[in-house]
Protein backbone atom coordinates (compact mmCIF):
# COMPACT_ATOMS: atom_id res chain seq x y z
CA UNK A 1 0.09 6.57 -25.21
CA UNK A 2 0.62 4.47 -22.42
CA UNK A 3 -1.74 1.73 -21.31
CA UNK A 4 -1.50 0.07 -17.76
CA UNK A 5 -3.52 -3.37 -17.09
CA UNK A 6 -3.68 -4.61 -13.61
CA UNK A 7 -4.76 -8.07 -12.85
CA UNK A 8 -4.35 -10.72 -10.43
CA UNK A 9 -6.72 -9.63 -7.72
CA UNK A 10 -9.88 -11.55 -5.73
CA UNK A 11 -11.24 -12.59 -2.97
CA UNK A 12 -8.90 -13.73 0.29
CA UNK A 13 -9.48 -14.19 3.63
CA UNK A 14 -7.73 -12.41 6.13
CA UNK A 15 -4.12 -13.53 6.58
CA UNK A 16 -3.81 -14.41 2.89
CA UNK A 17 -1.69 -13.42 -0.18
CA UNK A 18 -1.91 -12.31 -3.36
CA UNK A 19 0.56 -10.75 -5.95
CA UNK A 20 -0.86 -8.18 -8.44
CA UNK A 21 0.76 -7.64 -11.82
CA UNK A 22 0.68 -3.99 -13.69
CA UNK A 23 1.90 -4.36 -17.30
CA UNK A 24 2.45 -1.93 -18.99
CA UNK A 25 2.82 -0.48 -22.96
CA UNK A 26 3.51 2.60 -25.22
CA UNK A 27 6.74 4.19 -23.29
CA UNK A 28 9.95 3.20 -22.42
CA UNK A 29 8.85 1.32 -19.27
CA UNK A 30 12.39 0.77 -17.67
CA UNK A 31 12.91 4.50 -17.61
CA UNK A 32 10.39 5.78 -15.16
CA UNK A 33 9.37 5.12 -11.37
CA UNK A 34 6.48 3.21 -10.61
CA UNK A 35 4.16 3.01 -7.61
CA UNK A 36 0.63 1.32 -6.64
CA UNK A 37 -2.23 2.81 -5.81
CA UNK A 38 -5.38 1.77 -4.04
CA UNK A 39 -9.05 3.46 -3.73
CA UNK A 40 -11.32 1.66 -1.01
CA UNK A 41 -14.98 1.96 -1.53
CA UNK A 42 -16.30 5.52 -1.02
CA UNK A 43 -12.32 6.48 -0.02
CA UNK A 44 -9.92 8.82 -2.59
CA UNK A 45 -7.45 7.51 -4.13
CA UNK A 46 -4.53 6.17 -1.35
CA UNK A 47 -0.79 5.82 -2.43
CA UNK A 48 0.71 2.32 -1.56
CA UNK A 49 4.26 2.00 -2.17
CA UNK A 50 6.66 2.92 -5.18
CA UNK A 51 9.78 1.64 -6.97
CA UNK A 52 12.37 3.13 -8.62
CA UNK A 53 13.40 3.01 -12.35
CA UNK A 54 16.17 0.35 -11.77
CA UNK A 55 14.50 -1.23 -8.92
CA UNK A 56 17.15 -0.38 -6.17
CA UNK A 57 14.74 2.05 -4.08
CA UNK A 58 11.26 1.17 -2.76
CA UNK A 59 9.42 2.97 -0.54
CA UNK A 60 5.73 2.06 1.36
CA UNK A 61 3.10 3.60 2.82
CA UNK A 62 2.95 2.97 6.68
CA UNK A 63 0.22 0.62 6.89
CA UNK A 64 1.67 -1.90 4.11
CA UNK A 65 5.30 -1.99 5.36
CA UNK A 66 6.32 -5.43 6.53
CA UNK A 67 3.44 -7.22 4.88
CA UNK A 68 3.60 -5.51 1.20
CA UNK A 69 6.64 -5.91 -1.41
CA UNK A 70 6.85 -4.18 -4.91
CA UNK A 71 8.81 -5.26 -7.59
CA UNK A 72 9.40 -4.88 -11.27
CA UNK A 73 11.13 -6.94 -14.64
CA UNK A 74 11.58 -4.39 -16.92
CA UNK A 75 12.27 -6.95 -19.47
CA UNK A 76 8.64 -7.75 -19.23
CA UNK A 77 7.34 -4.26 -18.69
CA UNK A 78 5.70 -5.49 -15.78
CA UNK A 79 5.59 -4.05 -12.22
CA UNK A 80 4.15 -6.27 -8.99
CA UNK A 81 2.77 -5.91 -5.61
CA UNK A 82 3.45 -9.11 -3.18
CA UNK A 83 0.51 -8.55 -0.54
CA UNK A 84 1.08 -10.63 2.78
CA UNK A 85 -0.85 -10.92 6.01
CA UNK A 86 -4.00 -9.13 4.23
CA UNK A 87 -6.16 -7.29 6.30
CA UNK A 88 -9.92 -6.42 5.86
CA UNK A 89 -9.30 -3.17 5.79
CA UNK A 90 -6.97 -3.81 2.80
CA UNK A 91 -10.20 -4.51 0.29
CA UNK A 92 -9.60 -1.93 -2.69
CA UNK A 93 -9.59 -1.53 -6.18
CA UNK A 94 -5.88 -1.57 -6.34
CA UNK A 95 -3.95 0.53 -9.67
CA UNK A 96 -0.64 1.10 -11.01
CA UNK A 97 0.95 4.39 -12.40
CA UNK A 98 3.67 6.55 -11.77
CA UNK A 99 4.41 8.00 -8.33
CA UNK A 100 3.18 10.60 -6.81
CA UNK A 101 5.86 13.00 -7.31
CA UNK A 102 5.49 12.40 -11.03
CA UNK A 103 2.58 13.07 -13.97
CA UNK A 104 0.00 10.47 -14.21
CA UNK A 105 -0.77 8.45 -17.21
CA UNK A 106 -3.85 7.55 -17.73
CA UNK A 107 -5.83 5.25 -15.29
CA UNK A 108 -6.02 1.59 -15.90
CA UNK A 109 -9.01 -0.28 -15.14
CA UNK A 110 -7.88 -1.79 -11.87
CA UNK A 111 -7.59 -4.79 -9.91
CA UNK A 112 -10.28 -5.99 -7.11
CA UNK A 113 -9.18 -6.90 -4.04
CA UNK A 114 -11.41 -8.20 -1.40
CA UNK A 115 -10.20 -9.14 2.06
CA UNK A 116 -12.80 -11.53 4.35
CA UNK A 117 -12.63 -11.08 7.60
């Protein structure tokens, strides 16, 4: 069974960073794609960007490119989001799992991010 725990969100103003940290347990992590998710308040659950088993391929949504980066160490079985130039309309509750194209594991709790304006 694989757990994912997301951390490293809060509470930014506008123009800010953060970097958000999925690790994750129970599989052979280094083996499978992994993307981020985000679900705004009252919103569905929004794709974000993804990144291939080995790392080479990423790929973003439109309205992250340029400002978001993801990355992984598989030796830590951890995958990251870099978040630049945050917006407002960035606030979420921000997840990690596999892409879209692929079966979800199980949810993790998530990771708050809040954007002032």
């Amino acid at each position: 069974q694989v757990q994912l725990v997301e951390s490293g969100g809060g509470l930014v103003q506008a123009g800010g960073s953060l970097r958000l940290s999925c690790a994750t347990s129970g599989r052979t992590f280094r083996s499978y794609d992994m993307g981020w998710y985000r679900q705004a308040p009252g919103e569905g659950r929004e794709f974000v960007a993804s990144i291939s088993w080995s790392g080479d391929s990423t790929y973003y949504t439109d309205s992250v490119k340029g400002r978001f980066t993801i990355s992984r160490d598989n030796a830590k079985n951890t995958v990251y989001l870099e978040m630049n130039s945050l917006k407002p309309e960035d606030t979420a509750i921000y997840y990690c799992n596999r892409p879209p194209s692929s079966t979800w594991w199980g949810w993790g709790q998530g990771t708050q991010v809040t954007v002032s304006s």
